[in-house]
Protein backbone atom coordinates (compact mmCIF):
# COMPACT_ATOMS: atom_id res chain seq x y z
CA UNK A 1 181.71 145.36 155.81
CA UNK A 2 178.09 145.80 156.39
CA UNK A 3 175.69 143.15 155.87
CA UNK A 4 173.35 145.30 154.45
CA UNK A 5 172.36 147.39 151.79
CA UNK A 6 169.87 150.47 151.92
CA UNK A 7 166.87 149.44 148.77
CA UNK A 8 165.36 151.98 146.67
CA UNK A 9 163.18 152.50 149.28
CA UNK A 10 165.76 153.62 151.44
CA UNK A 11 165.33 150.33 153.43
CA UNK A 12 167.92 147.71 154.41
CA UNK A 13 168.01 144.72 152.69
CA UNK A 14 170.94 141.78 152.37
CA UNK A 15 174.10 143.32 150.84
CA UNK A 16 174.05 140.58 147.82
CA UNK A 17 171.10 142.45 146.50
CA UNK A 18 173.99 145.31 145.68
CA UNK A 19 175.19 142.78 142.76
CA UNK A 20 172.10 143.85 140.48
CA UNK A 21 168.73 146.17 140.45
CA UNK A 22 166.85 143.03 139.67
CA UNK A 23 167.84 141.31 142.58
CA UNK A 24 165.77 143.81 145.04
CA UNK A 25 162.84 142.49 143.98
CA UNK A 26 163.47 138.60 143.52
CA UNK A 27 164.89 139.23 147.09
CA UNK A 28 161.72 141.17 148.50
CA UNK A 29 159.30 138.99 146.96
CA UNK A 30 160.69 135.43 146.71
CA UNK A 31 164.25 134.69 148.44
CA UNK A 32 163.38 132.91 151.52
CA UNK A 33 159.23 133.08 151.64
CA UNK A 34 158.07 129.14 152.03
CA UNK A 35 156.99 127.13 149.31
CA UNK A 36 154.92 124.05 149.03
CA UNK A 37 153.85 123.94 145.45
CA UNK A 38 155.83 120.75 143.56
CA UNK A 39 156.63 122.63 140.21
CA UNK A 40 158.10 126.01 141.87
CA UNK A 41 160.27 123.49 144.07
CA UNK A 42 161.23 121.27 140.94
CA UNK A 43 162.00 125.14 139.03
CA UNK A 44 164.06 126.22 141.53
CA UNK A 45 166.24 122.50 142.21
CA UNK A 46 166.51 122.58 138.09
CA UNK A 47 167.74 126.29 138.48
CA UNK A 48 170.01 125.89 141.41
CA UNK A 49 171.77 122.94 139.39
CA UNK A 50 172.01 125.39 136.28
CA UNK A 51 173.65 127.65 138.27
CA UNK A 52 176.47 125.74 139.19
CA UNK A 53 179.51 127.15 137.99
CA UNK A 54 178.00 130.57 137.19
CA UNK A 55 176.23 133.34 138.91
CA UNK A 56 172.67 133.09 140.13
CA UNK A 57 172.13 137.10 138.10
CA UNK A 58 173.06 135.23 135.01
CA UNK A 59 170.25 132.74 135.72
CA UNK A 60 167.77 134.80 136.91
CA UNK A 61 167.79 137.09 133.72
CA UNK A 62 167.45 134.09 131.50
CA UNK A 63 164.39 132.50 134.14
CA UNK A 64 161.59 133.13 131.56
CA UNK A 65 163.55 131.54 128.32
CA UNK A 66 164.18 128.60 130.78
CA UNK A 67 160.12 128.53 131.96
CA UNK A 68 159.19 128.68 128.02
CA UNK A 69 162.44 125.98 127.33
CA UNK A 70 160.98 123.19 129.53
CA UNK A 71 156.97 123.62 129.58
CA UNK A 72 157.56 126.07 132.83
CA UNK A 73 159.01 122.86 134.92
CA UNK A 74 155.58 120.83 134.54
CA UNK A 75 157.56 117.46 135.65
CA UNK A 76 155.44 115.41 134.23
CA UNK A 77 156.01 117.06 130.59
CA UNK A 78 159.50 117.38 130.78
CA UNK A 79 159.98 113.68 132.06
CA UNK A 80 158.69 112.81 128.57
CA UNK A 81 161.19 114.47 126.75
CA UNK A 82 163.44 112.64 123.84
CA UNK A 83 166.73 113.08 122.55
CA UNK A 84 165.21 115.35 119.68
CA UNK A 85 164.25 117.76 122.67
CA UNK A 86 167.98 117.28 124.24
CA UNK A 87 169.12 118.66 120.81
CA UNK A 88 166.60 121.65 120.94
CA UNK A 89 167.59 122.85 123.83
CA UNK A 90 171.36 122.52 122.81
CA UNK A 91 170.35 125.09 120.10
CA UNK A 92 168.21 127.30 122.10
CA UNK A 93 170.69 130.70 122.64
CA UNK A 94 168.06 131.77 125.73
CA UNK A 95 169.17 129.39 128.32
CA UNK A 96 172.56 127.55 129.49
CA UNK A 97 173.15 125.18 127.02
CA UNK A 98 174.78 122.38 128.65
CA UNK A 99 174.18 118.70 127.66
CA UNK A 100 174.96 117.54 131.39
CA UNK A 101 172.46 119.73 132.97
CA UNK A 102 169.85 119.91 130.21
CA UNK A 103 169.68 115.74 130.40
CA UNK A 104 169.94 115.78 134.28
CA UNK A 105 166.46 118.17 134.20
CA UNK A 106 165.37 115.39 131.83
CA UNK A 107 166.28 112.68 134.57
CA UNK A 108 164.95 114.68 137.62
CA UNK A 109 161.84 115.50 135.59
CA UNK A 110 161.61 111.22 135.90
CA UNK A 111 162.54 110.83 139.75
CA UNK A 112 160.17 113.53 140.79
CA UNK A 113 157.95 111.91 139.43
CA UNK A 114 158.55 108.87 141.13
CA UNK A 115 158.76 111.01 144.14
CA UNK A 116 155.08 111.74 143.94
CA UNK A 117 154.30 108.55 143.33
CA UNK A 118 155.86 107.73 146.61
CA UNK A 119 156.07 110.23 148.76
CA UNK A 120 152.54 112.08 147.77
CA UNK A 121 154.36 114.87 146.43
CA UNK A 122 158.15 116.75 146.16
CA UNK A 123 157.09 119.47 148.78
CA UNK A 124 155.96 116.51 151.46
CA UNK A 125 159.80 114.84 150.95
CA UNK A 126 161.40 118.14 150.82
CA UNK A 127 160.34 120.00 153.88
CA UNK A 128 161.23 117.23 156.32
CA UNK A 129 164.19 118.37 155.57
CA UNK A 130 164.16 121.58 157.30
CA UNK A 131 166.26 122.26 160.00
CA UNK A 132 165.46 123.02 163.88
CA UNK A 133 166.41 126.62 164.65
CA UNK A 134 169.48 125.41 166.71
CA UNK A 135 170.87 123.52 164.34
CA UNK A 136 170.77 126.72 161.72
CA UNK A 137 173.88 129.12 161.51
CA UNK A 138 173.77 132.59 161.99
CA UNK A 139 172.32 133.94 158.63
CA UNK A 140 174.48 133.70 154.95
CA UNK A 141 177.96 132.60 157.21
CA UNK A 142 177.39 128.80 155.59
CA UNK A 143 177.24 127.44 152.16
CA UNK A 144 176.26 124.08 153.17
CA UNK A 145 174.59 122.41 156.32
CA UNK A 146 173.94 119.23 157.90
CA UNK A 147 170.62 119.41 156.69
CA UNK A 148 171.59 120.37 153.12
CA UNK A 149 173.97 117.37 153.10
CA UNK A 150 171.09 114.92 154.11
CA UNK A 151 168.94 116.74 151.61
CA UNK A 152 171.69 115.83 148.86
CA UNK A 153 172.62 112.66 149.69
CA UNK A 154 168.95 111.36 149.46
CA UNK A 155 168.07 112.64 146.50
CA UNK A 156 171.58 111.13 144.71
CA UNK A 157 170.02 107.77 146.65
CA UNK A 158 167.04 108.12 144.78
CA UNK A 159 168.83 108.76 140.95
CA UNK A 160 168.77 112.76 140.73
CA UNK A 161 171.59 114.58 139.51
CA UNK A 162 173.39 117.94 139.83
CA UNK A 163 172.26 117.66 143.58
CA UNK A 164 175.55 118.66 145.79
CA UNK A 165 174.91 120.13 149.09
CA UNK A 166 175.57 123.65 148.27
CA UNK A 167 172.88 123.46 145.50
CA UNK A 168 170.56 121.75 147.81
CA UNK A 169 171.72 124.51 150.61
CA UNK A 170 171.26 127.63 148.07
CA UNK A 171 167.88 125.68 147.53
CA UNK A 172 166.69 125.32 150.94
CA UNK A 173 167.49 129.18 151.83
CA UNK A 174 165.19 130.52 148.82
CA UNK A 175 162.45 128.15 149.27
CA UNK A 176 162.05 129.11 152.71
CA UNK A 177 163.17 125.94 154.54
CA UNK A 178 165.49 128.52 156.63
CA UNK A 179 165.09 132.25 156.87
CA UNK A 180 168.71 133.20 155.86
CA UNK A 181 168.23 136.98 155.15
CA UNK A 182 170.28 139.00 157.92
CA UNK A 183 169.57 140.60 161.43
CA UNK A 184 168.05 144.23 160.05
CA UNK A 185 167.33 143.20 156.53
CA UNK A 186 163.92 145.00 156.37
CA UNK A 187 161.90 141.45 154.86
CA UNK A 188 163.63 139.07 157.65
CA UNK A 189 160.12 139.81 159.67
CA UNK A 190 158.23 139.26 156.58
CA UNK A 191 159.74 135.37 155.54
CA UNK A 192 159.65 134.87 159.58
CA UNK A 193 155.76 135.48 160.12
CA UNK A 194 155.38 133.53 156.66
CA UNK A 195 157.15 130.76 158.04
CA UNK A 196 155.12 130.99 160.83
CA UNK A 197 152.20 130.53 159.53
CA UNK A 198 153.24 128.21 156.67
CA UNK A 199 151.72 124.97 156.60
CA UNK A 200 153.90 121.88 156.39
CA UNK A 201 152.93 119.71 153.68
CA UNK A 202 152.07 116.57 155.40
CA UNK A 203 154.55 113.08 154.53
């Protein structure tokens, strides 16, 4: 089976994109390209950990009613949520509505917080995280890593939930901490000169 899958464009691109049209452009314009900014990595760690259990299409379509559901991942907001917001959410039809998720955003809302506190900021903890190029596997043949595992097991150190190393994994592959798209997907040469001249936040 091949790897790849020929765009709109005519272009090849990772085969996954095949699962849904709105994939090609999440995949061409986000999936692997680094990021340093704290809320789009405390999005995407709150999104990963919806997604367990379910398909990342069926998160992606509901990504706006998610942004609009928790003050578009400002942290610092969302730490601040009550019980009164747990039942909101409960009742809101446009996201997942999941008690064990919806209070572990609340919770991880609190430690990233505390992160920045500590650490500077999330993206400063999270990118020392990222792996040397031999220790990464051949593109999308691994659902978790060493690095992924480390990744998890610190963040369950320091009280955040929904955190397992294939979350943290499926994490670390869209926000760039690996370039996991496949030899001859057309934007593999794209994420690798962004990586290249990405700047690592500094610890």
């Amino acid at each position: 089976m091949s790897n790849t899958i020929n765009g709109p464009d005519g272009q090849p691109r990772c085969s996954w994109c095949g699962a849904a049209p709105d994939f090609f452009n999440y995949h061409d314009r986000e999936w692997g390209f680094p990021v340093d900014d704290d809320q789009r990595l405390f999005e995407k760690l709150c999104l990963e950990s919806f997604q367990s259990g379910l398909s990342w299409r069926t998160i992606l379509a509901k990504r706006e009613n998610f942004r609009a559901a928790f003050c578009h991942f400002n942290f610092e907001q969302v730490a601040a949520f009550g019980e009164a917001d747990v039942t909101r959410l409960l009742n809101d039809a446009g996201i997942v509505r999941h008690r064990g998720k919806i209070e572990a955003v609340i919770n991880n809302a609190q430690r990233a917080c505390e992160m920045v506190e500590q650490e500077g900021s999330i993206a400063a903890f999270i990118w020392r995280f990222e792996p040397d190029a031999q220790q990464r596997a051949a593109p999308q043949t691994v659902s978790t890593s060493d690095a992924s595992v480390a990744l998890s097991k610190e963040l369950k150190k320091r009280g955040w939930k929904f955190v397992g190393p294939t979350t943290a994994f499926a994490f670390m592959q869209a926000m760039g901490l690996i370039n996991d798209h496949v030899e001859g997907c057309v934007i593999r040469s794209q994420v690798e000169q962004a990586r290249e001249a990405f700047r690592r936040p500094e610890c």
